[in-house]
Protein backbone atom coordinates (compact mmCIF):
# COMPACT_ATOMS: atom_id res chain seq x y z
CA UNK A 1 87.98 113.52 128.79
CA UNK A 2 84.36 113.90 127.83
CA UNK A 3 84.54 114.59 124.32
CA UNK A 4 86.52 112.90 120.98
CA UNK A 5 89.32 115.69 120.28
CA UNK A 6 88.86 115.05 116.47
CA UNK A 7 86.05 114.96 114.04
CA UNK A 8 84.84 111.40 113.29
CA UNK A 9 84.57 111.17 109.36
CA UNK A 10 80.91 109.99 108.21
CA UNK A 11 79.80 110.07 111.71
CA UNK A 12 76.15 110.34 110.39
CA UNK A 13 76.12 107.53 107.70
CA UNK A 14 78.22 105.09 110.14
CA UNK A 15 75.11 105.55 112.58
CA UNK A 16 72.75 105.03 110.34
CA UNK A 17 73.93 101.77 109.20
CA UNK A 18 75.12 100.55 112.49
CA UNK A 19 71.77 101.63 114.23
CA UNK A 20 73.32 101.30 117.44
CA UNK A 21 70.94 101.07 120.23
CA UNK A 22 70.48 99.62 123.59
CA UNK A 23 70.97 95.89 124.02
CA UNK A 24 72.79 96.08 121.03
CA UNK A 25 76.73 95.01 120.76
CA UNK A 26 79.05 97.12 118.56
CA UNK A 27 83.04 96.36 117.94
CA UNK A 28 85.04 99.72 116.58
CA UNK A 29 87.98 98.33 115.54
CA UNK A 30 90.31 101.27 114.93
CA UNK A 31 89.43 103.02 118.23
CA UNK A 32 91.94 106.24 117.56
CA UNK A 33 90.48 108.63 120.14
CA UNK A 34 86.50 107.49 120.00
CA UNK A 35 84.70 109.67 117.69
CA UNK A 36 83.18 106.81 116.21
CA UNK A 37 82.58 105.02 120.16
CA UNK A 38 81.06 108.02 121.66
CA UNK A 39 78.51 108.47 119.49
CA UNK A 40 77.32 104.81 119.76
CA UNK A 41 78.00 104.82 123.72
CA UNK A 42 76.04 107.79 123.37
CA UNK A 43 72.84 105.87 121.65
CA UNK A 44 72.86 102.98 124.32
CA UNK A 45 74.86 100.32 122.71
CA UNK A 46 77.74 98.53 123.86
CA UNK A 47 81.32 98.96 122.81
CA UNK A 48 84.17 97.24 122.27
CA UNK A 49 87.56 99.46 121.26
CA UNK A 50 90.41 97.61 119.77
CA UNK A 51 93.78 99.80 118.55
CA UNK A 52 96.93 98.34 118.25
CA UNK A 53 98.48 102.43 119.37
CA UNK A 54 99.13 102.87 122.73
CA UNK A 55 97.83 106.30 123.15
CA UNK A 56 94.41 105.17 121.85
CA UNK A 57 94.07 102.12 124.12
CA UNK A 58 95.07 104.78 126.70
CA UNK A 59 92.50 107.43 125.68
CA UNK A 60 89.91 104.37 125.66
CA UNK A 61 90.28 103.22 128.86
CA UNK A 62 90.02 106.96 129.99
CA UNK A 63 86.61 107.38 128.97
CA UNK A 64 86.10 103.55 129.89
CA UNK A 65 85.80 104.79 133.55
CA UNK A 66 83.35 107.10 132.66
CA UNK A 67 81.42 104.79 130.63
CA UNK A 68 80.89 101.35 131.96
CA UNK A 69 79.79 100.31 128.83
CA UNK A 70 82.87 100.36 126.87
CA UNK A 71 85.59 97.78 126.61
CA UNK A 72 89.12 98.11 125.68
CA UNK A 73 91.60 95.84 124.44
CA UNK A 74 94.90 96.62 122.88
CA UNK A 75 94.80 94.31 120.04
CA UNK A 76 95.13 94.34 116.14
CA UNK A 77 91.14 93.68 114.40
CA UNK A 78 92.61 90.84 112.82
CA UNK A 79 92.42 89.18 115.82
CA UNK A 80 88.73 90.62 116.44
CA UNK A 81 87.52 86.82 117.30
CA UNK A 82 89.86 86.63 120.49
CA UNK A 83 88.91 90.11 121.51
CA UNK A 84 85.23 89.11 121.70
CA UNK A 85 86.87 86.08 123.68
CA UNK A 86 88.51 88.42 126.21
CA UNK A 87 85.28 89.88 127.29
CA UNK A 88 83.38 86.86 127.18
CA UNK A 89 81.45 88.21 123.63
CA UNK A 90 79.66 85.40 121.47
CA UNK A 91 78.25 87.50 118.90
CA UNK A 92 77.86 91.14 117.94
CA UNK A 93 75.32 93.02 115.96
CA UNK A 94 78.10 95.74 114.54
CA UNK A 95 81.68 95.92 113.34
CA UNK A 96 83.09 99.31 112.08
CA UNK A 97 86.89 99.61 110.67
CA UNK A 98 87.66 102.86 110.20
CA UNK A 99 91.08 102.41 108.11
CA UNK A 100 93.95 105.06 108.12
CA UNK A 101 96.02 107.22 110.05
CA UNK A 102 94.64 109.47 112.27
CA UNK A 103 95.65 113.14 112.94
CA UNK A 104 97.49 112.46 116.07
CA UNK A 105 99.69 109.60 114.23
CA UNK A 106 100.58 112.07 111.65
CA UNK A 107 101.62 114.89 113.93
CA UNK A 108 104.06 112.68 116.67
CA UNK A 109 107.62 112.69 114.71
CA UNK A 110 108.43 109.93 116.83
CA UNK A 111 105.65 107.91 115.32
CA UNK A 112 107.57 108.12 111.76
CA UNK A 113 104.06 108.32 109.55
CA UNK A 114 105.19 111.55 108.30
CA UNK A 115 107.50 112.81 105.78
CA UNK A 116 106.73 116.42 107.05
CA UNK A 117 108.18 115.85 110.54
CA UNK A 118 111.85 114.36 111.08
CA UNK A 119 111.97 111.54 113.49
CA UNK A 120 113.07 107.92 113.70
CA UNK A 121 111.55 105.85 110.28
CA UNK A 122 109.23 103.64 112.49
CA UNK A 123 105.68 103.53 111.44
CA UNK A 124 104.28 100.93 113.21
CA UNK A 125 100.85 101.28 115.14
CA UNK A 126 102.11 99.28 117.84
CA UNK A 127 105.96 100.65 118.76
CA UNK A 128 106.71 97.90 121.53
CA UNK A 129 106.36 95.07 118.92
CA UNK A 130 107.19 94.11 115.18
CA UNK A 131 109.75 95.60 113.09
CA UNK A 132 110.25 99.37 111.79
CA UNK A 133 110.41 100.85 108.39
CA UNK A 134 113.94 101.42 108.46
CA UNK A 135 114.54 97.85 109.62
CA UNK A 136 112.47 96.36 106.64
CA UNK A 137 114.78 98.39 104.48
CA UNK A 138 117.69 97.43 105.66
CA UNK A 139 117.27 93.78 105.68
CA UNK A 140 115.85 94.01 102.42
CA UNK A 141 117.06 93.83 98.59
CA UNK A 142 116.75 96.48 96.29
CA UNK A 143 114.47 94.01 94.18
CA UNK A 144 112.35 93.34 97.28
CA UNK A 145 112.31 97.02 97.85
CA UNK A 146 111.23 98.03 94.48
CA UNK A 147 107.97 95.42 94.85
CA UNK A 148 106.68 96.76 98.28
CA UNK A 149 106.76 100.51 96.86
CA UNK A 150 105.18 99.54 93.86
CA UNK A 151 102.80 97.22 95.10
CA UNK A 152 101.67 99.22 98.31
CA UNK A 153 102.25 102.32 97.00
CA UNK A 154 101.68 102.28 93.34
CA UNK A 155 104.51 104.47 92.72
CA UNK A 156 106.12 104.55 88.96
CA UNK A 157 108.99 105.00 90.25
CA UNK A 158 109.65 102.49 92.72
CA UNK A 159 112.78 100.79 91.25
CA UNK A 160 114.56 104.09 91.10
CA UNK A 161 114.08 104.92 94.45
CA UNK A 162 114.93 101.28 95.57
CA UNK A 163 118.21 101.49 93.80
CA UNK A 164 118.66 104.99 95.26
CA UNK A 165 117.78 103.73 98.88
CA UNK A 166 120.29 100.56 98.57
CA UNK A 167 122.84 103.38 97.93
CA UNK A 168 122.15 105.49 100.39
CA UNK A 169 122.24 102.96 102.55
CA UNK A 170 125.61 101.71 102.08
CA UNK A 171 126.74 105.18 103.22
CA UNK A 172 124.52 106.24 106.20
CA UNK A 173 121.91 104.15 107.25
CA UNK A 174 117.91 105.35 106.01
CA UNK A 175 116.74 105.59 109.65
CA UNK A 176 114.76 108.63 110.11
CA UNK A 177 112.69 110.08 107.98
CA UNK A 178 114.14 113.37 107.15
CA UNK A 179 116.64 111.05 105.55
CA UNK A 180 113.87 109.06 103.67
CA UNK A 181 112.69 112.19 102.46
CA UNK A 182 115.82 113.70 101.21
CA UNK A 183 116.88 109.99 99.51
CA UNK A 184 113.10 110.02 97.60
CA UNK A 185 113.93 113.76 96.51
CA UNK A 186 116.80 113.09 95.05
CA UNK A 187 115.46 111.28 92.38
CA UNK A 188 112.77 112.93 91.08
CA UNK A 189 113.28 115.14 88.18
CA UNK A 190 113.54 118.94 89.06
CA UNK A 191 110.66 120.86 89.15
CA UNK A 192 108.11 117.61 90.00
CA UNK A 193 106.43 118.56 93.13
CA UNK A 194 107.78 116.25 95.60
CA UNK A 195 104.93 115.44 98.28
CA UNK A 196 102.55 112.76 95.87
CA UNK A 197 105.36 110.62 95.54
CA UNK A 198 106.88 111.11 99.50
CA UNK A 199 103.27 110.39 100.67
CA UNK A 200 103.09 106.74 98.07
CA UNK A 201 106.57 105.73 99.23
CA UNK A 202 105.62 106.32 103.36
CA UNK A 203 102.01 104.74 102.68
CA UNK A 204 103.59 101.59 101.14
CA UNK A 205 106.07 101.46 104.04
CA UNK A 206 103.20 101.77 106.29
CA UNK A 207 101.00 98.99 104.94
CA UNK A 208 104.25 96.72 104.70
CA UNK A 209 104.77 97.38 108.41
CA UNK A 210 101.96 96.90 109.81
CA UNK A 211 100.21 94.05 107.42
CA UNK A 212 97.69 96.26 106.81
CA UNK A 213 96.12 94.44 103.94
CA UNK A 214 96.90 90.90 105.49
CA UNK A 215 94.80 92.20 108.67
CA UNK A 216 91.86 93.61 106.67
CA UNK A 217 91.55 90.71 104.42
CA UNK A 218 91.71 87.98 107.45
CA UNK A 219 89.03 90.17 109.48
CA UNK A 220 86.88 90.20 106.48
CA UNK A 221 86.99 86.49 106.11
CA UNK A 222 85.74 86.40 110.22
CA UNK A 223 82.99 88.87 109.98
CA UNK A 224 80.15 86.50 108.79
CA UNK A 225 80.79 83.78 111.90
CA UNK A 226 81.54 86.72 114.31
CA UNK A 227 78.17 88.95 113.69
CA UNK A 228 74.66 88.31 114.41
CA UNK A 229 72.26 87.39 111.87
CA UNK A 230 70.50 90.85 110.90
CA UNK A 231 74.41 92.20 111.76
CA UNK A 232 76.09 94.73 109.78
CA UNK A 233 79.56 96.04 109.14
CA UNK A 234 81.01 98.95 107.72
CA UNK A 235 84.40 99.86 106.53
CA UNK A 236 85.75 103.31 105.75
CA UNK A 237 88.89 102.90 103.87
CA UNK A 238 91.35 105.75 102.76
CA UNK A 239 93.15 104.25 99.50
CA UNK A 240 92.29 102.48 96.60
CA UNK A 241 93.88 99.18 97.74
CA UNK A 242 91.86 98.60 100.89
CA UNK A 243 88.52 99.93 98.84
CA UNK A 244 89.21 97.25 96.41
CA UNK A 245 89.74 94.44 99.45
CA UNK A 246 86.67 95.28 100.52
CA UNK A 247 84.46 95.55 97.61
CA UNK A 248 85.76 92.41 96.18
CA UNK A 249 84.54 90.62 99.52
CA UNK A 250 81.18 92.07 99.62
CA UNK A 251 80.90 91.27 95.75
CA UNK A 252 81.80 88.04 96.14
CA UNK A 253 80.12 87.20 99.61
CA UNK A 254 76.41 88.33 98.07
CA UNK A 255 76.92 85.49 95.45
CA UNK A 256 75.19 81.99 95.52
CA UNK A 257 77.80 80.53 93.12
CA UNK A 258 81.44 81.54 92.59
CA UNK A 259 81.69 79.02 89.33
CA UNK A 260 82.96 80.32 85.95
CA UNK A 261 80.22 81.07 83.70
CA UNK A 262 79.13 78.62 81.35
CA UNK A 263 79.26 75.39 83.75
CA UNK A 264 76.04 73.52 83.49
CA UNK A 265 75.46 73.02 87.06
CA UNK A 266 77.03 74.78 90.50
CA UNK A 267 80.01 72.74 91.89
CA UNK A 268 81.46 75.75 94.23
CA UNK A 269 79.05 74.81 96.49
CA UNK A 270 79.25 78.61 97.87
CA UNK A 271 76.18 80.66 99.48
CA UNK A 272 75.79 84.56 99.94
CA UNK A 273 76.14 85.34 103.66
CA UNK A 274 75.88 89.09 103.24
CA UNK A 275 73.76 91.65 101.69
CA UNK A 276 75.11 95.00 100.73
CA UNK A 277 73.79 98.25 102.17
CA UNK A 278 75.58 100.87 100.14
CA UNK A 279 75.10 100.92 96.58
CA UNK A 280 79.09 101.75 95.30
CA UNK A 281 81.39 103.73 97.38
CA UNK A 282 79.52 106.47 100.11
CA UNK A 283 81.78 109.46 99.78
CA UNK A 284 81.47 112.11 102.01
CA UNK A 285 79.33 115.75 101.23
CA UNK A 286 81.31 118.72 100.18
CA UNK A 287 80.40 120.14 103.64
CA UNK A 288 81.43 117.74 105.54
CA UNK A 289 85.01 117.74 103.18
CA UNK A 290 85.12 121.71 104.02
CA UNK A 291 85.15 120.63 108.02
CA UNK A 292 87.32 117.80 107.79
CA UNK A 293 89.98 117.49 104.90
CA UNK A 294 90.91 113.47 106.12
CA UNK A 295 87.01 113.09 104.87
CA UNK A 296 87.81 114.02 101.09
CA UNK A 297 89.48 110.42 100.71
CA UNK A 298 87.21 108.46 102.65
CA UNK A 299 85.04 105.57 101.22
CA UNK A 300 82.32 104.40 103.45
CA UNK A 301 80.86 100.31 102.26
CA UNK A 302 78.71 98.14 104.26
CA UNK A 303 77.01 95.25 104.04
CA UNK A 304 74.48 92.88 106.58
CA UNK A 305 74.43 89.24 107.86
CA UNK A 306 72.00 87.21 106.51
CA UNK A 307 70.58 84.22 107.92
């Protein structure tokens, strides 16, 4: 395998921020199937692929024995600090997350990401540890379930489909997701298109599952003591919850002084560590949207290490 079987989304900007180069020490933290890697193994840097999904740590260490100058590590990007540790890195010069599902997560019904494909209700990245979907539901109360749909998912109508999930429940377990599907369904008025509230109710799941958020917020917190002064990261994120993660980190992180206004005098005690590189949200071009329809939802941010 010489080539990423998928279309990296903002390939070009990525690059450009990352500048990877010779000498230079980059971490791509959702590996997938190395798009994002092969282009920066391609410019002379160094890589380091993290992905909690099997088939991706595979896929890396494929192309690893092509290209001595990737690493692989099966490992969540939370834990970023005791990847660097496993292959004796101090510092780096580049972090990318690139947040999500990717195509080939989608399409494996035995993967459970999908609503459009019936298979076990798993959704986890990593399928030899942690719990599945339909085990958080059925440990979990109908109260509990209304909170992770509507919190993770921002669905309206997360308490109906919590009661109607307890329900179904007590009848036939909700373990696959054909049966997830047809539970959601039933609630919804007739004549409401289905799918925007199927794809809320998985994505919350998802996110619940995994600790998406928890992960992305902790590796945030790490970035400034794990990159080089002069170091950059970027994030591309899918949904409005991890955009919002990381833009309140980069807003925050650029400050001198995190104290309410009005106070006389500073007592935070707080100093900027970063400096933002993208002014808002990149999004990407309407051409590259026409090649690559996961790119329509993508929001690229960055910012670099300061001394």
């Amino acid at each position: 395998m010489t080539d990423a079987p998928h279309v990296p989304v903002l390939k070009d900007e990525t690059l450009g921020l990352l500048q990877p180069g010779q000498g230079k020490r980059i971490i791509d933290g959702t590996f997938g199937f190395g798009g994002h890697s092969l282009a920066m193994l391609d410019a002379g840097a160094e890589v380091l692929g993290l992905d909690l999904d099997g088939v991706a740590v595979n896929t890396c260490r494929r192309i690893s024995g092509d290209r001595h100058r990737l690493k692989c590590e099966q490992m969540s990007f939370r834990h970023l600090d005791r990847a660097m540790q496993a292959v004796g890195w101090d510092k780096v010069d580049g972090v990318l997350l690139d947040l999500g599902v990717s195509s080939f997560q989608l399409d494996d019904p035995d993967k459970g990401f999908s609503y459009r494909h019936d298979g076990p209700l798993d959704l986890r990245f990593n399928q030899d540890s942690g719990v599945t979907a339909a085990e958080l539901l059925a440990r979990s109360s109908e109260s509990e379930i209304a909170d992770l749909i509507w919190k993770w998912g921002e669905e309206r109508a997360s308490r109906r489909i919590a009661r109607a999930l307890v329900k179904a429940a007590a009848e036939e377990p909700v373990a696959t997701t054909g049966r997830m599907r047809e539970v959601v369904q039933g609630v919804l008025p007739r004549g409401v298109r289905p799918e925007p509230t199927l794809s809320r109710v998985f994505q919350a799941l998802r996110i619940a599952v995994n600790e998406e958020l928890e992960a992305l917020g902790e590796v945030l917190a790490k970035l400034p003591g794990l990159l080089r002064p002069g170091g950059v990261f970027v994030v591309i994120s899918y949904h409005s919850l991890e955009d919002r993660l990381v833009k309140q980190f980069i807003d925050r992180e650029k400050r001198d002084c995190l104290c309410p206004p009005g106070l006389p005098v500073c007592v935070c005690n707080h100093h900027k560590v970063l400096k933002p590189l993208t002014r808002g949200a990149v999004q990407a071009t309407r051409a590259e949207e026409a090649r690559n329809v996961r790119a329509r939802s993508a929001r690229l941010r960055a910012a670099e290490i300061i001394p």
